[in-house]
C-alpha atoms as a PDB file:
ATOM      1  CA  UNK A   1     142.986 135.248  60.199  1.00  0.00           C
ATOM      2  CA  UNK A   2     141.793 131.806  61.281  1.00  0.00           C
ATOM      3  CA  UNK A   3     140.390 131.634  64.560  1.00  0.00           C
ATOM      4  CA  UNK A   4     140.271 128.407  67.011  1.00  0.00           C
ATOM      5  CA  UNK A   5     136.569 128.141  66.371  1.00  0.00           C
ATOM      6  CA  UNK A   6     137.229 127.987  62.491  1.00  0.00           C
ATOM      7  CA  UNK A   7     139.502 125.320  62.917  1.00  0.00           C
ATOM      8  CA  UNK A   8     137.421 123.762  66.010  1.00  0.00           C
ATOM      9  CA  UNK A   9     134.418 123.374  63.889  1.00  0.00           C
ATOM     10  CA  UNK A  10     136.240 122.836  60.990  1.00  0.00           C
ATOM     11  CA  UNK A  11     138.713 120.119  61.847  1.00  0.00           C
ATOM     12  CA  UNK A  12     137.615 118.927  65.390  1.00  0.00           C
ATOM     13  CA  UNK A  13     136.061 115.757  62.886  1.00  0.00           C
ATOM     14  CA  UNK A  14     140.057 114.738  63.486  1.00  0.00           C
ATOM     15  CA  UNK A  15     140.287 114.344  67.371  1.00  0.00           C
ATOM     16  CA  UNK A  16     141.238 117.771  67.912  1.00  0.00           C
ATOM     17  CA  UNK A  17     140.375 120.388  69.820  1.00  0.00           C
ATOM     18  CA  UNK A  18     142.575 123.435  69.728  1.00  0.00           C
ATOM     19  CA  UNK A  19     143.249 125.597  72.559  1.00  0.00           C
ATOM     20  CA  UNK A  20     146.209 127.973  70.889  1.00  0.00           C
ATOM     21  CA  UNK A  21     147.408 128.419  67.474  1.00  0.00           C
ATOM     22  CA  UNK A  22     151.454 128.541  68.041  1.00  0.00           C
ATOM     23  CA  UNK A  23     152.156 129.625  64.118  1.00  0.00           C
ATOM     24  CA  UNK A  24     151.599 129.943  60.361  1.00  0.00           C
ATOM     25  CA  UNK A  25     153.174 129.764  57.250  1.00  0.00           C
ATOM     26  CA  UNK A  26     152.350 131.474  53.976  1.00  0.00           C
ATOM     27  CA  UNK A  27     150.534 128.849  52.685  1.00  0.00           C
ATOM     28  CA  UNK A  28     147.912 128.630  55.357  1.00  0.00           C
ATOM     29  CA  UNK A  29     149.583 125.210  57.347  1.00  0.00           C
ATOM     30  CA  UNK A  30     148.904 125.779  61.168  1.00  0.00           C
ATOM     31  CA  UNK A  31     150.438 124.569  64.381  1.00  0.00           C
ATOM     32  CA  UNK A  32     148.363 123.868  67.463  1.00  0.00           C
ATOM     33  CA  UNK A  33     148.317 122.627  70.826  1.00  0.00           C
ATOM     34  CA  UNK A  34     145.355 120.989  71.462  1.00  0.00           C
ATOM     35  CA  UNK A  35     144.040 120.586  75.200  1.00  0.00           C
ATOM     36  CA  UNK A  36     145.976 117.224  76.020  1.00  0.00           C
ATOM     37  CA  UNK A  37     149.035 119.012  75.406  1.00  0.00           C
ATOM     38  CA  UNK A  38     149.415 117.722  71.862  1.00  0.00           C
ATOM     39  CA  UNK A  39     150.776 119.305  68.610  1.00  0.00           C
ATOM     40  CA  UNK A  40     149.100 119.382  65.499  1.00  0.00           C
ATOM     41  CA  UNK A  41     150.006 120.226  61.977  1.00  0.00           C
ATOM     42  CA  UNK A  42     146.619 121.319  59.884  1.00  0.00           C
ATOM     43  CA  UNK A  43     148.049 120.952  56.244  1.00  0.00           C
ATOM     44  CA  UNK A  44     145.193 122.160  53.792  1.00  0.00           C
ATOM     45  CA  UNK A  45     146.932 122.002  50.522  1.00  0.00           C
ATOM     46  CA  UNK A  46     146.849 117.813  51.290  1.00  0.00           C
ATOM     47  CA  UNK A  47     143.678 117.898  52.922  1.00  0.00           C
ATOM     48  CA  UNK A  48     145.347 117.136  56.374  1.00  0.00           C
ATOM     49  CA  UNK A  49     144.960 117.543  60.229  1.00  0.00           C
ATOM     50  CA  UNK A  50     147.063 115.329  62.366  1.00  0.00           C
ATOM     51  CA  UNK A  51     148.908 115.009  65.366  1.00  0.00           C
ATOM     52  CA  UNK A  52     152.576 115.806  65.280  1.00  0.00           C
ATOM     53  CA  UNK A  53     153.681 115.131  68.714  1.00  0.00           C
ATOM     54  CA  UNK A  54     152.136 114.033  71.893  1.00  0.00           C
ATOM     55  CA  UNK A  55     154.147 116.828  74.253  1.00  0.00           C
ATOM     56  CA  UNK A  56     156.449 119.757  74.300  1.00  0.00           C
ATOM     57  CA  UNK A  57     159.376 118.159  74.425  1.00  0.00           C
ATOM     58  CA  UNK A  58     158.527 116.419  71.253  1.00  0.00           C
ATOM     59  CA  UNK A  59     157.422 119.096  69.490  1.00  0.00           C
ATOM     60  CA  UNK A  60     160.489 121.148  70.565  1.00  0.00           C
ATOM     61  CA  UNK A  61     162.698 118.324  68.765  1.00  0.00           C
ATOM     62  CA  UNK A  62     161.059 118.908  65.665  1.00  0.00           C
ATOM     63  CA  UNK A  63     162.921 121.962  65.298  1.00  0.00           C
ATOM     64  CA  UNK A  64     166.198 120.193  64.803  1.00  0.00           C
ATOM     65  CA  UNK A  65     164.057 117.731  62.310  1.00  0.00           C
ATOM     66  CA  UNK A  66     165.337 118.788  58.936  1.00  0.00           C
ATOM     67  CA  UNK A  67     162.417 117.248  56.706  1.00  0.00           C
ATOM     68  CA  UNK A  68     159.460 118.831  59.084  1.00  0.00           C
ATOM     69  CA  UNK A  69     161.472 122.306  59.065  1.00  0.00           C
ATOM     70  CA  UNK A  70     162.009 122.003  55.129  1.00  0.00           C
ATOM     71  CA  UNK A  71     158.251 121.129  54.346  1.00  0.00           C
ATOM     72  CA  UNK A  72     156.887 123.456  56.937  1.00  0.00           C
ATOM     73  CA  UNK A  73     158.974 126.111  55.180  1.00  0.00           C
ATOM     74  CA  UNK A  74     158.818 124.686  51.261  1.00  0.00           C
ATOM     75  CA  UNK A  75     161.142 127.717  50.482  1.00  0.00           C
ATOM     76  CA  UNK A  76     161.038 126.813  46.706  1.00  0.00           C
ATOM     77  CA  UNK A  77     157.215 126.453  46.846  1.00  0.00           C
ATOM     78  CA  UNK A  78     156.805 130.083  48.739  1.00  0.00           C
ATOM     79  CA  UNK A  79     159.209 131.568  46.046  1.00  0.00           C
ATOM     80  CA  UNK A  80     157.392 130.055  42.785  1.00  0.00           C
ATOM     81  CA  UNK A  81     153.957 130.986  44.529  1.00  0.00           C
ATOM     82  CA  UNK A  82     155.869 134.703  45.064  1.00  0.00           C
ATOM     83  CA  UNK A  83     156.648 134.755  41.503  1.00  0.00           C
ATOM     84  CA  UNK A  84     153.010 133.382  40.233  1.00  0.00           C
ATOM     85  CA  UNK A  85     150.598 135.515  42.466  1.00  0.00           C
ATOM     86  CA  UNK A  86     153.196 138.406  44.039  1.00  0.00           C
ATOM     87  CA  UNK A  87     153.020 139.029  47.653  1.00  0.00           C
ATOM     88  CA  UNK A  88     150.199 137.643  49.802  1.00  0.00           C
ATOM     89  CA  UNK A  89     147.574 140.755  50.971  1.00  0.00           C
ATOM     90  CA  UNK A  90     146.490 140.827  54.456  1.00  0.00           C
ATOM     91  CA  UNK A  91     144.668 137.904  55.763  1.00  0.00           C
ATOM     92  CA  UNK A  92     145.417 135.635  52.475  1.00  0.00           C
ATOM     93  CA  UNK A  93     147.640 133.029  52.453  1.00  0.00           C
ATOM     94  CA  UNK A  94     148.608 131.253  48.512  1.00  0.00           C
ATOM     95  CA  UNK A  95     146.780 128.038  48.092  1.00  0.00           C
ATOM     96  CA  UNK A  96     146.063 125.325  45.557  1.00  0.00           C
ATOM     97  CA  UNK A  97     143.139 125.499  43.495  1.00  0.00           C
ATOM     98  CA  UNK A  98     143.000 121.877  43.724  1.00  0.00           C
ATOM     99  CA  UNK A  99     144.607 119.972  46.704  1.00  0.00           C
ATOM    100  CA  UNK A 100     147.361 117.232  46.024  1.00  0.00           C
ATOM    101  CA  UNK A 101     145.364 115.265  48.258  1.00  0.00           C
ATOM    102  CA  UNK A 102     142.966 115.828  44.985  1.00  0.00           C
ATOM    103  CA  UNK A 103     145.512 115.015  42.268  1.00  0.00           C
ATOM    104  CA  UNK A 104     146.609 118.750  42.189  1.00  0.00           C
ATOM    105  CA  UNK A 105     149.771 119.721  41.481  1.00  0.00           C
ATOM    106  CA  UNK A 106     152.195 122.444  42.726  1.00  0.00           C
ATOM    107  CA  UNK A 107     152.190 124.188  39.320  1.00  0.00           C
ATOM    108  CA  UNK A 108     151.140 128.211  39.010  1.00  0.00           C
ATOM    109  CA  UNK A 109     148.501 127.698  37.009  1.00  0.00           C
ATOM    110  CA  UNK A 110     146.972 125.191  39.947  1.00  0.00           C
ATOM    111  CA  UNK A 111     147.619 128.402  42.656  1.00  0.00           C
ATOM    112  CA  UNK A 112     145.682 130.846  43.910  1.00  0.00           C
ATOM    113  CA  UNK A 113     145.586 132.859  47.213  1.00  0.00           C
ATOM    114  CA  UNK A 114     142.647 133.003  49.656  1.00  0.00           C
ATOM    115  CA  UNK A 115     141.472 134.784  53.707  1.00  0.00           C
ATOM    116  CA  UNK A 116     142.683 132.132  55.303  1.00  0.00           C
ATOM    117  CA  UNK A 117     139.578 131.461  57.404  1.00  0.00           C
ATOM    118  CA  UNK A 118     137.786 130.721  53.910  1.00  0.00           C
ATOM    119  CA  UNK A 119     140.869 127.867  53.776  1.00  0.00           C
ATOM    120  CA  UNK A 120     140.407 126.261  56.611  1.00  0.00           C
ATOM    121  CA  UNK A 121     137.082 126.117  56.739  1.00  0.00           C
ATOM    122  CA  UNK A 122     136.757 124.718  53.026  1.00  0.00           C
ATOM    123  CA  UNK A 123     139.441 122.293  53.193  1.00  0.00           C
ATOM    124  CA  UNK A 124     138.565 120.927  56.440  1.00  0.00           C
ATOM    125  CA  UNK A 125     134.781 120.180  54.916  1.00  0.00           C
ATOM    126  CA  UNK A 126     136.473 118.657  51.963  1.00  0.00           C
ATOM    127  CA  UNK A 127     138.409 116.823  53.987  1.00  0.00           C
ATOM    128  CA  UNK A 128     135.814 115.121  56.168  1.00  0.00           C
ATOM    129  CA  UNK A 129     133.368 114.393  53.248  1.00  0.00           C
ATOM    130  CA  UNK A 130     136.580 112.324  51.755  1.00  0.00           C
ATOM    131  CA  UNK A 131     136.984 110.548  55.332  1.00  0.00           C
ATOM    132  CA  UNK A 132     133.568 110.157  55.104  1.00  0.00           C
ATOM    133  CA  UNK A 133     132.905 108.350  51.932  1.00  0.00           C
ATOM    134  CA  UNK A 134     136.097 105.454  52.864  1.00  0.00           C
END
């Protein structure tokens, strides 16, 4: 399980600082509100942390959005990672050996699964040494 102090430290290069995680999908994406009453989306497979809406109101009309509910879901993605790796243990969440933010692809061979602490805190370092380096 991540904890606000593995994405704090992690991802707080971004501009934010989380004060609750509101949910998770399978493949380690979080949603949280940060302490200016922002959303954020943490996307590790593309190496992304970023600001999804500014207050609740916004954030509850993403929920009628049809393209942030479809890739927040990736139903095909969660099946074919299902199929590759089986279920997900306790704590893991499936992952991509190498990011598409890193030319990876979504195909099994290029999955794996992982504690989902390990994620964050891996892709967020990855993530800032890329920011970094521009």
């Amino acid at each position: 399980m991540a904890t606000l102090e593995d994405i704090n430290e992690s991802w707080g290069w971004t501009g934010l600082v989380a004060v609750e995680l509101l949910a998770e999908n399978d493949f380690g994406n979080l949603i949280m509100r940060d302490e200016d009453g922002g959303y954020w989306w943490l996307c590790p497979q593309e190496l992304r942390c970023q600001l999804v809406a500014r207050h609740r109101t916004a954030f509850e009309a993403l929920s009628y959005n049809q393209h942030f509910l479809a890739c927040w879901y990736a139903t095909e993605l969660r099946s074919a990672a299902y199929r590759a790796l089986g279920p997900l243990a306790a704590g893991r969440k499936y992952c991509m050996t190498v990011p598409t933010a890193q030319g990876g692809d979504w195909h099994p061979d290029n999955l794996a699964t992982a504690p989902l602490s390990l994620l964050i805190r891996f892709t967020g370092e990855v993530a800032e040494a890329i920011d970094s380096a521009r």
